[in-house]
PDB file of N, CA and C in Angstrom:
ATOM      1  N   UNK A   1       9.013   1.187   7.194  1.00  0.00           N
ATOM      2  CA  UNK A   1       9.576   0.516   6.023  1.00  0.00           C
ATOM      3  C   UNK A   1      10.140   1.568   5.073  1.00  0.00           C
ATOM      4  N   UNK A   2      11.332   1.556   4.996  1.00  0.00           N
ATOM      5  CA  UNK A   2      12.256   2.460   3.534  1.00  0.00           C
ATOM      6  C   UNK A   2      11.979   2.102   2.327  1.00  0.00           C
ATOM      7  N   UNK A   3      11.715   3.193   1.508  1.00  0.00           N
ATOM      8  CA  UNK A   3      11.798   2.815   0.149  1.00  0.00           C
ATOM      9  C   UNK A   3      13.405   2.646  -0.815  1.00  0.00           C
ATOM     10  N   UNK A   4      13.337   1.514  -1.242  1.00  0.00           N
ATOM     11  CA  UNK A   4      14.693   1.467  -2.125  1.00  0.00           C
ATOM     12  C   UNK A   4      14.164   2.370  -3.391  1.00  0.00           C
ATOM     13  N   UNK A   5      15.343   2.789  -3.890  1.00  0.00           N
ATOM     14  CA  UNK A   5      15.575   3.224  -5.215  1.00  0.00           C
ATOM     15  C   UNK A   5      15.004   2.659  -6.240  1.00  0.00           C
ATOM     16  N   UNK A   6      15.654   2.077  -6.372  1.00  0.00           N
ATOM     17  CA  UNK A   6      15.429   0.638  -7.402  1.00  0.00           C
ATOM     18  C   UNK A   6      15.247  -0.879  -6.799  1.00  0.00           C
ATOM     19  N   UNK A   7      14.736  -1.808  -7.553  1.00  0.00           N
ATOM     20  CA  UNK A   7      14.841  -3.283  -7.242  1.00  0.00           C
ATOM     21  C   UNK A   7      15.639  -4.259  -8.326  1.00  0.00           C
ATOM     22  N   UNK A   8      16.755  -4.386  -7.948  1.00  0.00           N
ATOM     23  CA  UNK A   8      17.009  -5.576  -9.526  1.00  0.00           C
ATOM     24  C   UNK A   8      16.662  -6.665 -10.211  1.00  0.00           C
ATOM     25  N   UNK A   9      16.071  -7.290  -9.099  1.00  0.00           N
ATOM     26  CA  UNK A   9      15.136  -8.199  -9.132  1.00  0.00           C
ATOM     27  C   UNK A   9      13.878  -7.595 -10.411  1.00  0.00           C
ATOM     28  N   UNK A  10      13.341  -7.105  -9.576  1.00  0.00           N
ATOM     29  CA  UNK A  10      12.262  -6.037 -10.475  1.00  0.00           C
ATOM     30  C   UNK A  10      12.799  -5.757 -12.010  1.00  0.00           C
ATOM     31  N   UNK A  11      13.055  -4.808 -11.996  1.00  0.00           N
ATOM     32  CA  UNK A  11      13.919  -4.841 -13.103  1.00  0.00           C
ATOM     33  C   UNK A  11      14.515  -5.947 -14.092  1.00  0.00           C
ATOM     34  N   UNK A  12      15.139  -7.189 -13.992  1.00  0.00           N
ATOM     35  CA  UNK A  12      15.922  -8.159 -14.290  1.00  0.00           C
ATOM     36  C   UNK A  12      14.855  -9.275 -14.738  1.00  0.00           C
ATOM     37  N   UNK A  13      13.358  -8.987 -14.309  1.00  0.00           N
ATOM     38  CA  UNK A  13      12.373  -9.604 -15.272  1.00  0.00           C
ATOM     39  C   UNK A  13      11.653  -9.613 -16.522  1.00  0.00           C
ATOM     40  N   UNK A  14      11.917  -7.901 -16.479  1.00  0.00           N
ATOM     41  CA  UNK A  14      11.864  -7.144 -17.614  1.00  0.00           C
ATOM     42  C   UNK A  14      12.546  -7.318 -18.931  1.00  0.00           C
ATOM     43  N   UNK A  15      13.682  -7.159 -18.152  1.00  0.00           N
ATOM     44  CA  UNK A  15      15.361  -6.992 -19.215  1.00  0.00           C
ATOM     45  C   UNK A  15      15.128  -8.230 -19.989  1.00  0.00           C
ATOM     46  N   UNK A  16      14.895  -9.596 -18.875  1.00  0.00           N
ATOM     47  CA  UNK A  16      14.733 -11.128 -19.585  1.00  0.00           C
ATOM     48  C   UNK A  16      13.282 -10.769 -20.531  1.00  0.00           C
ATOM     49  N   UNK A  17      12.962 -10.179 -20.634  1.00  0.00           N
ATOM     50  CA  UNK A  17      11.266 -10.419 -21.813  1.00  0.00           C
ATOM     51  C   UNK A  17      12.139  -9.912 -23.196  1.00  0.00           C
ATOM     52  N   UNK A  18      12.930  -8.756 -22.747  1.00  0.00           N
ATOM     53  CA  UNK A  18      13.429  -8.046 -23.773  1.00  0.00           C
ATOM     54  C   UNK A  18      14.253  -8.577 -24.483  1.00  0.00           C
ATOM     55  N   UNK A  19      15.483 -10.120 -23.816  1.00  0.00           N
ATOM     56  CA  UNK A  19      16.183 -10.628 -24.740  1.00  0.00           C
ATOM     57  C   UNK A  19      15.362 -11.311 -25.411  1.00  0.00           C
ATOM     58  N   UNK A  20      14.659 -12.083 -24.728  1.00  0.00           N
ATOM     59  CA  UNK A  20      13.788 -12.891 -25.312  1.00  0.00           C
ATOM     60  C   UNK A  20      13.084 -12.614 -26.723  1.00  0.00           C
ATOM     61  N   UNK A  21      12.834 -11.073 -26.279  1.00  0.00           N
ATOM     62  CA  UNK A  21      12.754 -10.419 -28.172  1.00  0.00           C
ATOM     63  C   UNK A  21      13.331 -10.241 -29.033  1.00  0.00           C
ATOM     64  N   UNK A  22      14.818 -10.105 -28.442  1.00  0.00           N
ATOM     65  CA  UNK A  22      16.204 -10.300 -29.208  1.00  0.00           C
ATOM     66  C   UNK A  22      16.881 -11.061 -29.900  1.00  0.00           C
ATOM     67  N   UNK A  23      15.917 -12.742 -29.085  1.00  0.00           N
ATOM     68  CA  UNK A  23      16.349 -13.776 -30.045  1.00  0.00           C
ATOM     69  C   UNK A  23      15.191 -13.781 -31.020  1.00  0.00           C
ATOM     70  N   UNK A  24      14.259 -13.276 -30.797  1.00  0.00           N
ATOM     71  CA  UNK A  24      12.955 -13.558 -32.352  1.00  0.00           C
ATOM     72  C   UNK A  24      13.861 -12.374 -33.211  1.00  0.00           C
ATOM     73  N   UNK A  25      14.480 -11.428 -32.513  1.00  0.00           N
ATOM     74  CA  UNK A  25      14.356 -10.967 -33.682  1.00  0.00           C
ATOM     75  C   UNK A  25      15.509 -10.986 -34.632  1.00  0.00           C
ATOM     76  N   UNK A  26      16.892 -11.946 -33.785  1.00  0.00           N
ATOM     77  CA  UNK A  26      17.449 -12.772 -34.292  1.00  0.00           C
ATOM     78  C   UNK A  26      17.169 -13.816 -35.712  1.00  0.00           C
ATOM     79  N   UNK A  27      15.891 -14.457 -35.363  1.00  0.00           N
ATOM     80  CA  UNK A  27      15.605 -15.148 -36.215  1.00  0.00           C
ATOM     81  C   UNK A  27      14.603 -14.420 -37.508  1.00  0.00           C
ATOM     82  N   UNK A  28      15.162 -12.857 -37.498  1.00  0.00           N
ATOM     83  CA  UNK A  28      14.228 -12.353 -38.361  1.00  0.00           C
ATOM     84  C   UNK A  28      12.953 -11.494 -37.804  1.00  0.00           C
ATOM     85  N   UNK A  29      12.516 -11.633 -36.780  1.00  0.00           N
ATOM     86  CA  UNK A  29      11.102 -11.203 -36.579  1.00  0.00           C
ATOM     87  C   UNK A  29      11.279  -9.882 -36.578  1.00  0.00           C
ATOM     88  N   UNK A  30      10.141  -8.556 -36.893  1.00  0.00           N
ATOM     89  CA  UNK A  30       9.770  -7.339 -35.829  1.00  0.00           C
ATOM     90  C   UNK A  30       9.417  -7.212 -35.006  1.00  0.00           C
ATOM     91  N   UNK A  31      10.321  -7.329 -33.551  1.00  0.00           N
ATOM     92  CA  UNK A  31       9.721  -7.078 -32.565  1.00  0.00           C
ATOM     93  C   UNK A  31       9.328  -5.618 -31.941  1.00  0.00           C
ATOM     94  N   UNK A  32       9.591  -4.800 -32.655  1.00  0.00           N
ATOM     95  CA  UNK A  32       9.572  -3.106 -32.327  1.00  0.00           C
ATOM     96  C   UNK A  32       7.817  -3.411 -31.683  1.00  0.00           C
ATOM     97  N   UNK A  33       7.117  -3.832 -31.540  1.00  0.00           N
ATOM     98  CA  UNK A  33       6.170  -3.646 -31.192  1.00  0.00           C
ATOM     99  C   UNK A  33       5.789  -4.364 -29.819  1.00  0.00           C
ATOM    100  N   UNK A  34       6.685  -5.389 -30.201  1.00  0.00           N
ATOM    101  CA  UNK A  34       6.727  -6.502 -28.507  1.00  0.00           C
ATOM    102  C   UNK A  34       7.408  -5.673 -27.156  1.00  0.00           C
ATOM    103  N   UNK A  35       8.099  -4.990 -28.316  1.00  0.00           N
ATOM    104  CA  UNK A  35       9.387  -4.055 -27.012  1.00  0.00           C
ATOM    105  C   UNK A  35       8.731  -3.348 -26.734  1.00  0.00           C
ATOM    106  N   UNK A  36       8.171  -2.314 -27.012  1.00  0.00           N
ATOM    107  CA  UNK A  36       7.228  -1.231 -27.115  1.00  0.00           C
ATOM    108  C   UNK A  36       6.106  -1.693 -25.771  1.00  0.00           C
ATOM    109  N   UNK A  37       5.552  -2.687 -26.214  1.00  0.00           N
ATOM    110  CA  UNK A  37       4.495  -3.342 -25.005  1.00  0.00           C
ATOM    111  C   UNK A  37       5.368  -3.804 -23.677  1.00  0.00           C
ATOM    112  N   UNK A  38       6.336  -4.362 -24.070  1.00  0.00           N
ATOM    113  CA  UNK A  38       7.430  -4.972 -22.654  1.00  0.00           C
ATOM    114  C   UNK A  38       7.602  -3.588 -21.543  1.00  0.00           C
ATOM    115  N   UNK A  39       8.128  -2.641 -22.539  1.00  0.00           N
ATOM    116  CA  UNK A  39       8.500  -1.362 -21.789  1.00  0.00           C
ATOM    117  C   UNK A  39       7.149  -0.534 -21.315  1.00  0.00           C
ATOM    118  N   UNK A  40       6.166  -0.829 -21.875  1.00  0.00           N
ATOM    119  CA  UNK A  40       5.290  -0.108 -21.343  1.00  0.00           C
ATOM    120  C   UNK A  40       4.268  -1.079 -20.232  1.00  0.00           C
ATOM    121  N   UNK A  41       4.690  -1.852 -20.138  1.00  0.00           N
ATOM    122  CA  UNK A  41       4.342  -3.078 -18.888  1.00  0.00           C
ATOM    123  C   UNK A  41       4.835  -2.988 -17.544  1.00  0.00           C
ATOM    124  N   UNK A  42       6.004  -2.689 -17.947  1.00  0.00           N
ATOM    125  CA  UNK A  42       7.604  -2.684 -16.907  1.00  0.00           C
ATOM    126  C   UNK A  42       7.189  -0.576 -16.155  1.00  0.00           C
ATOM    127  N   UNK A  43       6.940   0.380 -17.221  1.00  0.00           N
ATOM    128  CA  UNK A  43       6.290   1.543 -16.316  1.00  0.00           C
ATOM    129  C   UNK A  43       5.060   1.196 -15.790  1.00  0.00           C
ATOM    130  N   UNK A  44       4.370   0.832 -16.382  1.00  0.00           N
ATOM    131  CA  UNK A  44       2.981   0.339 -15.809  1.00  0.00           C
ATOM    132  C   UNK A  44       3.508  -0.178 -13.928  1.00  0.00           C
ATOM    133  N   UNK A  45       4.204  -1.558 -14.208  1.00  0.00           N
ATOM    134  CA  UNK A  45       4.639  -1.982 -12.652  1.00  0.00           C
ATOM    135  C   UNK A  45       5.358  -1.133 -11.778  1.00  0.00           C
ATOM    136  N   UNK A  46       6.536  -0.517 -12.344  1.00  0.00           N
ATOM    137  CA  UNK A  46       7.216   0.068 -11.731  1.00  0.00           C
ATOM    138  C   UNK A  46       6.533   1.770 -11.233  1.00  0.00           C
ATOM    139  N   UNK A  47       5.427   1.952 -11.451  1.00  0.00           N
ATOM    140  CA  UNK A  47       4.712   2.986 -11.441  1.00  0.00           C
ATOM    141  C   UNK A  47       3.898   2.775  -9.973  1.00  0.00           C
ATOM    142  N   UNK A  48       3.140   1.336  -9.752  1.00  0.00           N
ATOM    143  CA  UNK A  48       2.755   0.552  -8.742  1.00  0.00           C
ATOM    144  C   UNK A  48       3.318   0.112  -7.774  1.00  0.00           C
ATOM    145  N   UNK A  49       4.574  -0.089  -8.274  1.00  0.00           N
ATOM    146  CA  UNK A  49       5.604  -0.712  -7.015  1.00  0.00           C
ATOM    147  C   UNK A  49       5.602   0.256  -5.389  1.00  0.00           C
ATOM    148  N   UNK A  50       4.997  -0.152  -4.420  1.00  0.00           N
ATOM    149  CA  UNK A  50       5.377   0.232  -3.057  1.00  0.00           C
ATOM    150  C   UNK A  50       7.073   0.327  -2.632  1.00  0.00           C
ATOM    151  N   UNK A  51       7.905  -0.781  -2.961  1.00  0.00           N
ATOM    152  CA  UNK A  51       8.860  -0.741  -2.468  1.00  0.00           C
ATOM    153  C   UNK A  51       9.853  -0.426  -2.897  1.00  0.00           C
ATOM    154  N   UNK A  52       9.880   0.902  -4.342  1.00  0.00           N
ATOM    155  CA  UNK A  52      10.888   1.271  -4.865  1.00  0.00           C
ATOM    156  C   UNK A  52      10.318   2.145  -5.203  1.00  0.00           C
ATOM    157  N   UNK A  53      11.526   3.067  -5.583  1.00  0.00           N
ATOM    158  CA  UNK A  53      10.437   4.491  -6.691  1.00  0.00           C
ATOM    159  C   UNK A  53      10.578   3.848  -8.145  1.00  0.00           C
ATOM    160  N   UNK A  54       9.366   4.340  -8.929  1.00  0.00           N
ATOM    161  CA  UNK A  54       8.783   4.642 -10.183  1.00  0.00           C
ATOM    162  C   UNK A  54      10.206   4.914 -10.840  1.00  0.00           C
ATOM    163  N   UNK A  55      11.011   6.559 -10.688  1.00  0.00           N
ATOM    164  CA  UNK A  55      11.790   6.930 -11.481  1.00  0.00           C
ATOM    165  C   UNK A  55      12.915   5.993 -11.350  1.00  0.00           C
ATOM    166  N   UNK A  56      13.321   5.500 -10.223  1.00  0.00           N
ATOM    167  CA  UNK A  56      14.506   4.811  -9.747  1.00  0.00           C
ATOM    168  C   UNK A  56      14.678   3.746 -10.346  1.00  0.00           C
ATOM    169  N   UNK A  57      13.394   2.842 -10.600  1.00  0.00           N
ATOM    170  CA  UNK A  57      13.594   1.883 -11.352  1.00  0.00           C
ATOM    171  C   UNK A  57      13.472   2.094 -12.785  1.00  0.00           C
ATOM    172  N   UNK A  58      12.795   3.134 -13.112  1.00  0.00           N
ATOM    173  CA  UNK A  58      13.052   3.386 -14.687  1.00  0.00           C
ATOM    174  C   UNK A  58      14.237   3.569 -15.251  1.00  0.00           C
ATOM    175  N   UNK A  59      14.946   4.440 -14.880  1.00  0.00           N
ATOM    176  CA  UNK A  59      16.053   4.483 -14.755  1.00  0.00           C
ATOM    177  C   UNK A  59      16.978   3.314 -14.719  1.00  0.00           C
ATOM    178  N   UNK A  60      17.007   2.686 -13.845  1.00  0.00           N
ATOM    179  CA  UNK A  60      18.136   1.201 -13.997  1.00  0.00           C
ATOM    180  C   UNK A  60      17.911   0.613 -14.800  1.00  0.00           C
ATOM    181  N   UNK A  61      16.356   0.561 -14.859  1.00  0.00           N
ATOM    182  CA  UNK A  61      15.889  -0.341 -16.371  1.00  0.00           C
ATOM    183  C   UNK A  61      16.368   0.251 -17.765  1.00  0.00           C
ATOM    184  N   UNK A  62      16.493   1.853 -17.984  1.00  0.00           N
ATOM    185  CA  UNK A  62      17.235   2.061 -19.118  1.00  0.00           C
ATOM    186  C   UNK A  62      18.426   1.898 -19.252  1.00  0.00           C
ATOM    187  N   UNK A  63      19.758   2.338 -17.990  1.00  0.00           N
ATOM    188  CA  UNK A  63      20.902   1.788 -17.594  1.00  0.00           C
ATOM    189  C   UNK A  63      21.154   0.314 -18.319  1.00  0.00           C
ATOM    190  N   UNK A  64      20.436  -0.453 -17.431  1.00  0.00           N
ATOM    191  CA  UNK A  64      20.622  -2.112 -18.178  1.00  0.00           C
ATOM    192  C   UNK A  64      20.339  -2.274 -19.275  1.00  0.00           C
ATOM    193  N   UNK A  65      19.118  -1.430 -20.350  1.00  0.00           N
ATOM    194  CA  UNK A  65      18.719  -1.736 -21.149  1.00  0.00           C
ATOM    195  C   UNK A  65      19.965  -1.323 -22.319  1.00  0.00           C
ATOM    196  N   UNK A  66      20.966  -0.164 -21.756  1.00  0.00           N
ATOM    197  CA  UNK A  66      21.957   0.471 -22.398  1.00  0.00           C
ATOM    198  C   UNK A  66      23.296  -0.651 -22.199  1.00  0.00           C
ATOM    199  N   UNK A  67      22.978  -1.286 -21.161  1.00  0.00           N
ATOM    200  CA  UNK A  67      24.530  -2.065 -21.003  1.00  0.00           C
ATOM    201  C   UNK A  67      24.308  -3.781 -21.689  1.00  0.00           C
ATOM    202  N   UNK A  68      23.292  -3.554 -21.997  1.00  0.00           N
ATOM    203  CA  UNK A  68      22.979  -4.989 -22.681  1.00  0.00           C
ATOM    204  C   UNK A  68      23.195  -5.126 -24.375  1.00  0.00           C
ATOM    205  N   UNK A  69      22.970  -4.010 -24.318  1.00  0.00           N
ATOM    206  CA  UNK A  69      23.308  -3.520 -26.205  1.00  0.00           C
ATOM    207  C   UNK A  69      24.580  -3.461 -26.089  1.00  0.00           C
ATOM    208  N   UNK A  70      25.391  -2.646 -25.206  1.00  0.00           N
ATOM    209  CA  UNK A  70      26.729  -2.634 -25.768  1.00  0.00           C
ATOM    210  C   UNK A  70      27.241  -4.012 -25.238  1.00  0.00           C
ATOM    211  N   UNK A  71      27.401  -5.179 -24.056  1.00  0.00           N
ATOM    212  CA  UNK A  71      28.010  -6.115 -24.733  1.00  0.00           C
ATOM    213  C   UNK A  71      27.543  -7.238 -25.479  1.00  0.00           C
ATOM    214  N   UNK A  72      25.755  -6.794 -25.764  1.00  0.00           N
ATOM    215  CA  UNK A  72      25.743  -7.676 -27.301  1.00  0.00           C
ATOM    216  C   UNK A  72      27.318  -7.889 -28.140  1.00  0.00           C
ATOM    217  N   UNK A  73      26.768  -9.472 -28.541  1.00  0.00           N
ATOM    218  CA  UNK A  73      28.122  -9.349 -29.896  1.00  0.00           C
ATOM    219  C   UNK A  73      27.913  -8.860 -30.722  1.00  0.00           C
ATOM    220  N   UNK A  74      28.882  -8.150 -31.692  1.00  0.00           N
ATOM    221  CA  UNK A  74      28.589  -7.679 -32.411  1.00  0.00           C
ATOM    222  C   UNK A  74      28.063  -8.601 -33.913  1.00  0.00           C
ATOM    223  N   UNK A  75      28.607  -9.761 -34.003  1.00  0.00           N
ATOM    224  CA  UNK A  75      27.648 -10.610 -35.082  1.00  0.00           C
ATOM    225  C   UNK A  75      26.007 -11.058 -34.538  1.00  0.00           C
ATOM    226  N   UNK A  76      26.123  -9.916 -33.902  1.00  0.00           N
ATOM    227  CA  UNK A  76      24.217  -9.775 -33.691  1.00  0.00           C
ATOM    228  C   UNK A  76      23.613  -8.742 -33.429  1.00  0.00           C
ATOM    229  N   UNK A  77      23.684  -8.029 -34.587  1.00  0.00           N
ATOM    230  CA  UNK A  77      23.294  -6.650 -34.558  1.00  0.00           C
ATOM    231  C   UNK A  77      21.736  -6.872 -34.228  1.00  0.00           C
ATOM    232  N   UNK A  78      20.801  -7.258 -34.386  1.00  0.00           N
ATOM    233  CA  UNK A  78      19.744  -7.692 -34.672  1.00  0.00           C
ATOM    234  C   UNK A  78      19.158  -7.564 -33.025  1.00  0.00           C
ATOM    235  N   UNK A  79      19.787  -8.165 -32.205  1.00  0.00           N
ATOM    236  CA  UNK A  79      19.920  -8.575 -30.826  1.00  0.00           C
ATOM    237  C   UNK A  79      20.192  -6.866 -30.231  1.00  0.00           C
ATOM    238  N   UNK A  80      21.262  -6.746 -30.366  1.00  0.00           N
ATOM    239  CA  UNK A  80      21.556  -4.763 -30.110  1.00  0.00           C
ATOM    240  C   UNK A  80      20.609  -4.200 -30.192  1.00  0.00           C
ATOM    241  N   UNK A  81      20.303  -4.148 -31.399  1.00  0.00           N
ATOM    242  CA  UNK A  81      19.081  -3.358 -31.652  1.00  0.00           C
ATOM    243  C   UNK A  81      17.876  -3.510 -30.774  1.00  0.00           C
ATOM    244  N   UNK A  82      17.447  -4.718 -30.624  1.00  0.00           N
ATOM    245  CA  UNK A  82      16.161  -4.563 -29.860  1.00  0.00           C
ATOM    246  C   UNK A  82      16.430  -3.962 -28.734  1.00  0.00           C
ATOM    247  N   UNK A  83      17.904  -4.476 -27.719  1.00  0.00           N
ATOM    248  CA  UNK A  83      18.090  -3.648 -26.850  1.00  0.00           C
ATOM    249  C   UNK A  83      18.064  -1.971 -26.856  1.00  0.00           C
ATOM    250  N   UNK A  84      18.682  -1.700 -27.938  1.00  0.00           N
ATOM    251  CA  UNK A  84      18.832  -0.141 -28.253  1.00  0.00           C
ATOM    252  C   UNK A  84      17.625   0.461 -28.429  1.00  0.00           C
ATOM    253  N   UNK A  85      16.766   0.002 -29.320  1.00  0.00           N
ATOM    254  CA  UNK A  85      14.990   0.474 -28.768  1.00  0.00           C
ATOM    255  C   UNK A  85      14.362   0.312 -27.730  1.00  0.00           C
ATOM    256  N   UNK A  86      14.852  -0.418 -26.956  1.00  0.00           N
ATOM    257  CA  UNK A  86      13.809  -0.643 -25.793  1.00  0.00           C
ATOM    258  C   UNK A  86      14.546   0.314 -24.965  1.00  0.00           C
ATOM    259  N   UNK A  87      15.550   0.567 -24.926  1.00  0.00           N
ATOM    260  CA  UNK A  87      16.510   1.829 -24.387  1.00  0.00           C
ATOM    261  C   UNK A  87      15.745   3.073 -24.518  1.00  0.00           C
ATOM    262  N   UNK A  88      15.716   3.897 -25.799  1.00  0.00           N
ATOM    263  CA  UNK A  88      15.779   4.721 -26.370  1.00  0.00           C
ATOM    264  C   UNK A  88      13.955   4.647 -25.720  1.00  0.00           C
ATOM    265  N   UNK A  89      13.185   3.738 -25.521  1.00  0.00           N
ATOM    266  CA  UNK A  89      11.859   4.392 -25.293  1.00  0.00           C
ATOM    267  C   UNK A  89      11.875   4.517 -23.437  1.00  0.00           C
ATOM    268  N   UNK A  90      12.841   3.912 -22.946  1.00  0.00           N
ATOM    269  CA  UNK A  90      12.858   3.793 -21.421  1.00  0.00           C
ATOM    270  C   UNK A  90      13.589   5.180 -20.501  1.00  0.00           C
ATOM    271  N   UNK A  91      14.349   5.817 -22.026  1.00  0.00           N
ATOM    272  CA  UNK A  91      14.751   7.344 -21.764  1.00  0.00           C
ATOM    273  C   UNK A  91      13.825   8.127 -22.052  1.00  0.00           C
ATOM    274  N   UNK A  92      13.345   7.765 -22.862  1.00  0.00           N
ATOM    275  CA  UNK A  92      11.828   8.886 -23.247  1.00  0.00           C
ATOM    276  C   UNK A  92      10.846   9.061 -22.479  1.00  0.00           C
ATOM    277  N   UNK A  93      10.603   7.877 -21.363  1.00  0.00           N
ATOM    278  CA  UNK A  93       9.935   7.758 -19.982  1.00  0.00           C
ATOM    279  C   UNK A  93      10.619   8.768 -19.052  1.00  0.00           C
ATOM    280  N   UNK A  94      11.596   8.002 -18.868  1.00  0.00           N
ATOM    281  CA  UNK A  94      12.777   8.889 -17.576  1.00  0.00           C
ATOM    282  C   UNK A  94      12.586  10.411 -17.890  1.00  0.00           C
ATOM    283  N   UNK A  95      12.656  10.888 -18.930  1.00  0.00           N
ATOM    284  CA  UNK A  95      12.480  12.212 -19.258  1.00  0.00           C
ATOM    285  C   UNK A  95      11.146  12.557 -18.881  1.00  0.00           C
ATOM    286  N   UNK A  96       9.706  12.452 -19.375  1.00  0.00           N
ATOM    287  CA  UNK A  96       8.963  12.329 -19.492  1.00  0.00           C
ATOM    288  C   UNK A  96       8.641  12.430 -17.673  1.00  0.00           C
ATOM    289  N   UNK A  97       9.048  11.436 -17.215  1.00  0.00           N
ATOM    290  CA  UNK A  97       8.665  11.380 -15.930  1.00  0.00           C
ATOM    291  C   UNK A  97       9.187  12.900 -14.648  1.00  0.00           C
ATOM    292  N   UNK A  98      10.322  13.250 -15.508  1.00  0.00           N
ATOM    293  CA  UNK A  98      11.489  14.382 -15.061  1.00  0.00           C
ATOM    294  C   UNK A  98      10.631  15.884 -15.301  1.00  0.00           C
ATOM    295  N   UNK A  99      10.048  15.866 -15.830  1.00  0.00           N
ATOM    296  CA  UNK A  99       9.661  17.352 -15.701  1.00  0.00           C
ATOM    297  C   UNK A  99       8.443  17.465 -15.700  1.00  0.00           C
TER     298      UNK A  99
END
């Protein structure tokens, strides 16, 4: 059995927790702390995963987490943002994991 890189699947369950924080925080909320737990759930699994690597999927997961902020609209900064933090801590992994 080969290991894939990444899984998108995998990944793409994640990303969905993270909009999901995007609309609370749409409506006002702080989610800096929900994201914070999402992303550290998502290394947790992807750390476990047999059928992908750890870095491979961290990685796509920051990728997506970067391509979801930019085509946020922009009359939802609010929405960006959560993406852009949950980014910014999913590079701090990737790094982290890199040396």
């Amino acid at each position: 059995m080969s290991t894939q890189l990444f899984e998108d699947g995998l990944v793409r369950l994640y990303i969905d927790k993270i909009a999901a924080l995007g609309v609370k925080a749409l409506q006002g909320a702080d989610v800096k702390p929900e994201v914070a737990a999402v992303v550290d759930e998502a290394a947790k699994h992807f750390a476990v995963v047999k059928t992908s690597t750890e870095i491979g999927n961290l990685r796509w997961f920051a990728g997506q987490l970067g391509l979801r902020a930019e085509i946020s609209h922009p009359t939802q900064p609010q929405y960006r943002a959560t993406f852009e933090h949950a980014k910014g801590l999913a590079d701090a992994l990737v790094k982290s994991k890199q040396t």
